[in-house]
Protein backbone atom coordinates (compact mmCIF):
# COMPACT_ATOMS: atom_id res chain seq x y z
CA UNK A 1 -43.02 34.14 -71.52
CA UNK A 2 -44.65 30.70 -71.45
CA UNK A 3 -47.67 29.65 -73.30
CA UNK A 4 -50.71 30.25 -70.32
CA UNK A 5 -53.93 28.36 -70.14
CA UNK A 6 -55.99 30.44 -67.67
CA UNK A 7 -59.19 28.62 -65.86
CA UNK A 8 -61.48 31.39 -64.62
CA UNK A 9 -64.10 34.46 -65.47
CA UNK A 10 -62.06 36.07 -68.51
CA UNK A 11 -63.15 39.78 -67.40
CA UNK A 12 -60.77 39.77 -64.29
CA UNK A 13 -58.05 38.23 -66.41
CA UNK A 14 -58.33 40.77 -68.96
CA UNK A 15 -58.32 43.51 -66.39
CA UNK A 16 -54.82 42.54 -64.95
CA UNK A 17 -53.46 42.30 -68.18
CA UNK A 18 -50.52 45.37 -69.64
CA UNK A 19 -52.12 47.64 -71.97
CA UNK A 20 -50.75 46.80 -75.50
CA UNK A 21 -49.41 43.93 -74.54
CA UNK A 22 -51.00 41.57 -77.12
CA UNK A 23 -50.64 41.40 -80.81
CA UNK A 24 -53.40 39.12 -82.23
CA UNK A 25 -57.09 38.72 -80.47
CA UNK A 26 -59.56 35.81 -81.91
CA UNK A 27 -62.34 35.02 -80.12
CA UNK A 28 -65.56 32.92 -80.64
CA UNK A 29 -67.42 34.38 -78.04
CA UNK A 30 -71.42 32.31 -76.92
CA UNK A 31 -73.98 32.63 -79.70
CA UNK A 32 -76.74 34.90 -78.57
CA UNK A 33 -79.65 32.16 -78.65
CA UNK A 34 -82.34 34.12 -77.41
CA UNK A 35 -82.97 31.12 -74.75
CA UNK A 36 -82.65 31.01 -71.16
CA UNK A 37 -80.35 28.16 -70.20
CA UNK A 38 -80.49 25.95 -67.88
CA UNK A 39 -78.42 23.37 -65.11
CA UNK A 40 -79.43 21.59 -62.64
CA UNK A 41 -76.85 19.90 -59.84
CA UNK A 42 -77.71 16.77 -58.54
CA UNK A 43 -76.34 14.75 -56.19
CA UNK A 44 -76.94 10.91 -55.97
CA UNK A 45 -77.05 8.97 -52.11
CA UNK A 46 -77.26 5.38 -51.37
CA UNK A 47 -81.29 4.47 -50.74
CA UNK A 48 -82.63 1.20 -50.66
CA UNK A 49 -85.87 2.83 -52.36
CA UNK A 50 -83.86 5.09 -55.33
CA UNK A 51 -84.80 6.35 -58.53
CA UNK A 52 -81.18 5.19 -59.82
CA UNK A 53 -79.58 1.96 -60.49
CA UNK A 54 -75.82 1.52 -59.81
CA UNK A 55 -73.06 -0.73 -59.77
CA UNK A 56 -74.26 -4.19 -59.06
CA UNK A 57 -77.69 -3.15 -58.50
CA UNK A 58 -77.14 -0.82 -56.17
CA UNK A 59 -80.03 2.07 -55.32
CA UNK A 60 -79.13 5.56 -55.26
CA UNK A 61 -81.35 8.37 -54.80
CA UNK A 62 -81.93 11.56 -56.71
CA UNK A 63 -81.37 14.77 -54.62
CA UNK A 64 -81.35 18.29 -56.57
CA UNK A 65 -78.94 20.77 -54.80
CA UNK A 66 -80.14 23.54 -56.96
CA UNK A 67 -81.05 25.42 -60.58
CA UNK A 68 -78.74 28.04 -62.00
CA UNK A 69 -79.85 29.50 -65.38
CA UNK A 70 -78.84 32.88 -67.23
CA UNK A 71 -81.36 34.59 -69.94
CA UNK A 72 -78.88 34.41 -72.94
CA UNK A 73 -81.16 37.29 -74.54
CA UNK A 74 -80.05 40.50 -76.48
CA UNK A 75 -79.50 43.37 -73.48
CA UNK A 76 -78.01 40.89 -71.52
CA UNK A 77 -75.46 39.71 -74.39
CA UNK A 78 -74.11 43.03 -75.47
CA UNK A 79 -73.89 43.99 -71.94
CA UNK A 80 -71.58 40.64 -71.34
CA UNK A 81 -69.48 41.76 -73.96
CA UNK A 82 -69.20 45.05 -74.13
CA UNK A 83 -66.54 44.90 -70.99
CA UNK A 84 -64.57 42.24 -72.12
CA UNK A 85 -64.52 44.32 -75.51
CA UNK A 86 -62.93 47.31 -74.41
CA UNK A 87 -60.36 45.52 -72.71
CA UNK A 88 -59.63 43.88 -76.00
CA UNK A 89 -59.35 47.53 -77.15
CA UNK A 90 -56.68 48.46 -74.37
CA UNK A 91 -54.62 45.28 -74.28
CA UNK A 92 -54.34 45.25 -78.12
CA UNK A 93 -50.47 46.15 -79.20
CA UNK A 94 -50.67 49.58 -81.61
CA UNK A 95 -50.45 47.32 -84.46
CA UNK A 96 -52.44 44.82 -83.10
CA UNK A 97 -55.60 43.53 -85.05
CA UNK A 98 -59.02 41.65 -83.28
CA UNK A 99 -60.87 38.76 -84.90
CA UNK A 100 -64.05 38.63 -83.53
CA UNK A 101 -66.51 35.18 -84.58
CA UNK A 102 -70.19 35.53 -84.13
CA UNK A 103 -73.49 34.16 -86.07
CA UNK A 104 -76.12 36.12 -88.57
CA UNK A 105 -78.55 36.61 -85.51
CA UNK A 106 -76.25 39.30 -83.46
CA UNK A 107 -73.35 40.36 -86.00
CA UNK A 108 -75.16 43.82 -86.56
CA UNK A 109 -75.81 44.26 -82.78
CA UNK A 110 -71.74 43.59 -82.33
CA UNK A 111 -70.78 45.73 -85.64
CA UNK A 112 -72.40 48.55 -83.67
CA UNK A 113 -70.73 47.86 -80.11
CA UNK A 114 -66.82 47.27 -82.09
CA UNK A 115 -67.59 50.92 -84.24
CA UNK A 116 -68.44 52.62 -80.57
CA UNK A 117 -65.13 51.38 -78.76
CA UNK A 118 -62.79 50.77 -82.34
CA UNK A 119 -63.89 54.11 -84.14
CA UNK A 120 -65.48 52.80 -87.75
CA UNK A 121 -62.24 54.20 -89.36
CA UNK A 122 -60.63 50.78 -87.53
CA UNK A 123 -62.92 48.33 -88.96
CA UNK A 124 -61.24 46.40 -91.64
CA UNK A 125 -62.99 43.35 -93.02
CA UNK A 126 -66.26 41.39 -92.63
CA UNK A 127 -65.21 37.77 -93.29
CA UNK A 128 -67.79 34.84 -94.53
CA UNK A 129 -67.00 31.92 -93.23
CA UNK A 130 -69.36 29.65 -95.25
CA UNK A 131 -69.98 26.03 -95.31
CA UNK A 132 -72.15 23.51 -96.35
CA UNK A 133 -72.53 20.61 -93.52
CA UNK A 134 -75.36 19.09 -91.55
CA UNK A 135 -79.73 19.37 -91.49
CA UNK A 136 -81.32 22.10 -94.12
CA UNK A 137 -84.43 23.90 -93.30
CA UNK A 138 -86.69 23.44 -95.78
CA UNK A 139 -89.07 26.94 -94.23
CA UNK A 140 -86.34 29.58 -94.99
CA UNK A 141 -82.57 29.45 -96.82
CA UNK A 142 -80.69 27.35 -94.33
CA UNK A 143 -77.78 29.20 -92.65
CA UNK A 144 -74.72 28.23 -93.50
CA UNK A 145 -72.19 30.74 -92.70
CA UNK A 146 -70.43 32.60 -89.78
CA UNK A 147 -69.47 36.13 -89.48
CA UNK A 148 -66.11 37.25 -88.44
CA UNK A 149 -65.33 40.86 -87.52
CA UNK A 150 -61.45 42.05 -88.30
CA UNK A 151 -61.34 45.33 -85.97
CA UNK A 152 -57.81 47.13 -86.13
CA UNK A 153 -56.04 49.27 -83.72
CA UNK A 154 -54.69 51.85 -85.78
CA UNK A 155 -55.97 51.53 -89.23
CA UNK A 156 -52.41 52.95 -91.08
CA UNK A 157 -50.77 50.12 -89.31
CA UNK A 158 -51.20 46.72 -88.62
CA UNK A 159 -49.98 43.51 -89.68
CA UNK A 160 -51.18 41.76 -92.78
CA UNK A 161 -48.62 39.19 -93.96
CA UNK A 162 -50.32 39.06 -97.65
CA UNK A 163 -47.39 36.47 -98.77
CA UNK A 164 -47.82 34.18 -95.51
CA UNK A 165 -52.08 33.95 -96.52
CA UNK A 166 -52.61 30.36 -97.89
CA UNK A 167 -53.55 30.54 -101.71
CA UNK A 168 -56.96 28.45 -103.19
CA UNK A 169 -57.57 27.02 -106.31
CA UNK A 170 -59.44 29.18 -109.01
CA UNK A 171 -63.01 28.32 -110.10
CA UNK A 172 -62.13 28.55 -113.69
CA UNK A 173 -58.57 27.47 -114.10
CA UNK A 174 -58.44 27.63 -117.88
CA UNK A 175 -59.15 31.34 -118.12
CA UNK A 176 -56.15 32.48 -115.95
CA UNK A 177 -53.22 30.63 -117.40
CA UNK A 178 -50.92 27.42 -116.58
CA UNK A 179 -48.79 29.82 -114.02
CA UNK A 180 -51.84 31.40 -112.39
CA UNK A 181 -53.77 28.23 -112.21
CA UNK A 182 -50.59 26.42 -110.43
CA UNK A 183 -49.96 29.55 -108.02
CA UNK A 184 -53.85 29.83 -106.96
CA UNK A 185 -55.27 32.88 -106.36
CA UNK A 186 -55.96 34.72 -102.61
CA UNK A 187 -59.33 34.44 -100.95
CA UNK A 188 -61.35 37.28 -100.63
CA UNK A 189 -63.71 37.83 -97.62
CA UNK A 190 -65.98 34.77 -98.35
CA UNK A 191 -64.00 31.86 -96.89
CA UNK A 192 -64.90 28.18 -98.22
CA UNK A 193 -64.30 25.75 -95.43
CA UNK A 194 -65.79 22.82 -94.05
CA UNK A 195 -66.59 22.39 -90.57
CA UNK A 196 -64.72 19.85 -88.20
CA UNK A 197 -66.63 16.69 -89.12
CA UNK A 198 -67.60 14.18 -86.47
CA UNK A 199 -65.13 11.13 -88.43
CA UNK A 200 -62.36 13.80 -88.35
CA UNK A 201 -59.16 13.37 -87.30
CA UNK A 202 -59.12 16.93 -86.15
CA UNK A 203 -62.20 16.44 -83.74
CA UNK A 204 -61.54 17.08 -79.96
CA UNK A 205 -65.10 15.87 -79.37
CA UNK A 206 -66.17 20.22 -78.34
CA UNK A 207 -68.88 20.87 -79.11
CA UNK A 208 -68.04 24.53 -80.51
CA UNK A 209 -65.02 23.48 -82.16
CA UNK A 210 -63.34 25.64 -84.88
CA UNK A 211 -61.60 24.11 -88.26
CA UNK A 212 -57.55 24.74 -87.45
CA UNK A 213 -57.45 25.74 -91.42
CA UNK A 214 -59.61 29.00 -90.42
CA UNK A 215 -57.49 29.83 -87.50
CA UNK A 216 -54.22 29.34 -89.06
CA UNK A 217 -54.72 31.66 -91.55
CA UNK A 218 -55.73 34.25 -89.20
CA UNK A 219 -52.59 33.76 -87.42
CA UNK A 220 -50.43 33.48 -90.53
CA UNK A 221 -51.78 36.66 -92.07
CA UNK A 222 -52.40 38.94 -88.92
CA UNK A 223 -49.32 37.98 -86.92
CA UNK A 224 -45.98 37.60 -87.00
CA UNK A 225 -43.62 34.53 -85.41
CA UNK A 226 -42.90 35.13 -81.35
CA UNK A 227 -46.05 37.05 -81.45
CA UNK A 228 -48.82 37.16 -78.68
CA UNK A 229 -52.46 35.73 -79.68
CA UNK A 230 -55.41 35.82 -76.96
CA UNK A 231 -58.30 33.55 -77.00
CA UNK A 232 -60.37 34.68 -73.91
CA UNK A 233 -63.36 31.84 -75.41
CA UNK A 234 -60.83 29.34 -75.72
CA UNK A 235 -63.38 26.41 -76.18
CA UNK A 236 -61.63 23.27 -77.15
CA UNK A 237 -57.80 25.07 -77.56
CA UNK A 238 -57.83 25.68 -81.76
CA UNK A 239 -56.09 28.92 -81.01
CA UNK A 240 -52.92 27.70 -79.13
CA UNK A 241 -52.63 24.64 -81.40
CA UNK A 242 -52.68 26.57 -84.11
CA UNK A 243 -49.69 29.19 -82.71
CA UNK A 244 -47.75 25.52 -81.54
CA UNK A 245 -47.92 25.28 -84.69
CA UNK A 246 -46.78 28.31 -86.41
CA UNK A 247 -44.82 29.42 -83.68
CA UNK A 248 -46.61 32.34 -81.99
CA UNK A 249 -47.12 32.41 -78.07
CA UNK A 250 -50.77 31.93 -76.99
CA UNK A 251 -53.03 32.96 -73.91
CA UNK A 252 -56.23 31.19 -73.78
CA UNK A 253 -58.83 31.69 -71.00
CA UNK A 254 -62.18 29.84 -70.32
CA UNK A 255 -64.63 29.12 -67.64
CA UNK A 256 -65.84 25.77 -68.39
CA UNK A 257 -64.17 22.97 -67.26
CA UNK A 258 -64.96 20.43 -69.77
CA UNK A 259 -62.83 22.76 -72.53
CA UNK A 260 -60.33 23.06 -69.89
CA UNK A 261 -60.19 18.96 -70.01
CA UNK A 262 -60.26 18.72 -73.73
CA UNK A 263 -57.21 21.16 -74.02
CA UNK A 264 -55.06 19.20 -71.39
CA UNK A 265 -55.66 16.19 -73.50
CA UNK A 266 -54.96 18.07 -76.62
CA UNK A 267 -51.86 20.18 -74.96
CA UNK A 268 -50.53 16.51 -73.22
CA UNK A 269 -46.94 16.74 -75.56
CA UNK A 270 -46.24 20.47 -74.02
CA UNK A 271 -45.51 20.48 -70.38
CA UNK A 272 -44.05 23.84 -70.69
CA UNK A 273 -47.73 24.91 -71.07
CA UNK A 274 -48.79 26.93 -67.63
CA UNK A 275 -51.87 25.71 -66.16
CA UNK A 276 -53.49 28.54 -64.15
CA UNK A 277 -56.04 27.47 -61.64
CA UNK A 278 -56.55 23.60 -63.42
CA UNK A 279 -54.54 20.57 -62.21
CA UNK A 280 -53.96 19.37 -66.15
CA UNK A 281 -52.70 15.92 -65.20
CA UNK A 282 -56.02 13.88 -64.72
CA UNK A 283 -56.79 14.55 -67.99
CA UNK A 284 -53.79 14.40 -70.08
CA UNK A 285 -53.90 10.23 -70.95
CA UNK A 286 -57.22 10.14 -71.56
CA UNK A 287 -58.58 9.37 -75.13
């Protein structure tokens, strides 16, 4: 099959998918913020008396077509997800393995919704993703970590490539040995990272955008080459750069157009990339 970049509500997508069809799930679903959100459309006509200033002085007016916000609030948020979850469950290969990336303020909530659709027996790992970028509260211990969930779907098999998982430097070279020291050791379930910095080369310019170093070593370790990953968040596209890469095939989904934009731009060099419901080409020579 071709690599497929899917445009659209991910539920229906999931829901026409083959049952254990996929090998490798990651997603980075919204952060719960506890907020209601809000947009507001506009449209702008030509008035001589307008609250806006165009092109060569031209007046446009202000007209609001309408408000659409969502309460992005607990019920609501494991009732979003708990859908989108089981289909995870039923599209997952019997070896296959979910990855899934959420925050300190809802990780419990989620631990409880994977156990009820996994079994506990299937949960495998909590992973730390910490860091140590950007402002620091000085009212509480500033968070600086994310919390990834490794759910398997049949905990006596599944695929952990321990030899493919990239190796880090020790803290204390000098009390392991010359050989040691040179080899590095494996990380454990705290993960040192950095985030994608604003002067890096590896910025897309998303807002929610995920290091590549992360995801490639989910992919590495929990898949194997000619694999399937899904990314039903796919945000700014880390997930199928990082199979281009290692040579898995990918299915991302999302529902908001500006990601769908920065992954045409960032998938410009593959034209045998499937575009489903987005016309790509607008996009793909922008900077």
């Amino acid at each position: 099959m071709n690599n497929k970049v899917y445009f659209g509500d991910n539920l229906p997508i999931l829901q026409n998918m083959s049952s254990g069809s996929v090998d490798l799930i990651y997603i980075d679903p919204p952060f719960n913020t506890g907020k209601t959100q809000k947009r507001t459309q506009i449209q702008t006509t030509r008035s001589t008396n307008g609250d806006r200033t165009g092109f060569n002085g031209e007046k446009y007016q202000t007209v609001k077509l309408g408000t659409k916000e969502y309460s992005d609030i607990f019920d609501d948020y494991l009732e979003f997800l708990e859908p989108r979850l089981l289909e995870s469950y039923r599209i997952l290969s019997p070896h296959g393995i979910l990855y899934f990336h959420i925050d300190y303020r809802e990780v419990h909530y989620c631990k409880i919704l994977l156990d009820q659709i996994f079994g506990r027996e299937c949960f495998l790992n909590e992973i730390i993703w910490a860091y140590d970028y950007g402002g620091k509260s000085k009212s509480k211990w500033p968070a600086k970590h994310d919390n990834i969930l490794v759910f398997v779907k049949n905990p006596k098999r599944y695929t952990f490539n321990v030899d493919n998982i990239d190796r880090i430097p020790y803290m204390a070279p000098g009390l392991v040995g010359i050989e040691k020291a040179k080899r590095g050791k494996l990380p454990t379930d705290t993960w040192w990272h950095t985030i994608v910095a604003t002067t890096s080369k590896e910025k897309t310019g998303y807002p929610t955008q995920k290091p590549l170093g992360i995801i490639n070593r989910i992919i590495n370790t929990s898949s194997n080459k000619g694999d399937l990953v899904l990314d039903f968040f796919a945000g700014s596209g880390t997930t199928g750069t990082s199979c281009l890469e290692l040579e898995r095939k990918f299915i991302l989904v999302d529902n908001n157009e500006q990601a769908l934009q920065v992954m045409a731009r960032r998938f410009k060099d593959y034209p045998s990339i499937e575009w489903m419901g987005f016309d790509p080409t607008p996009y793909q020579n922008l900077k």
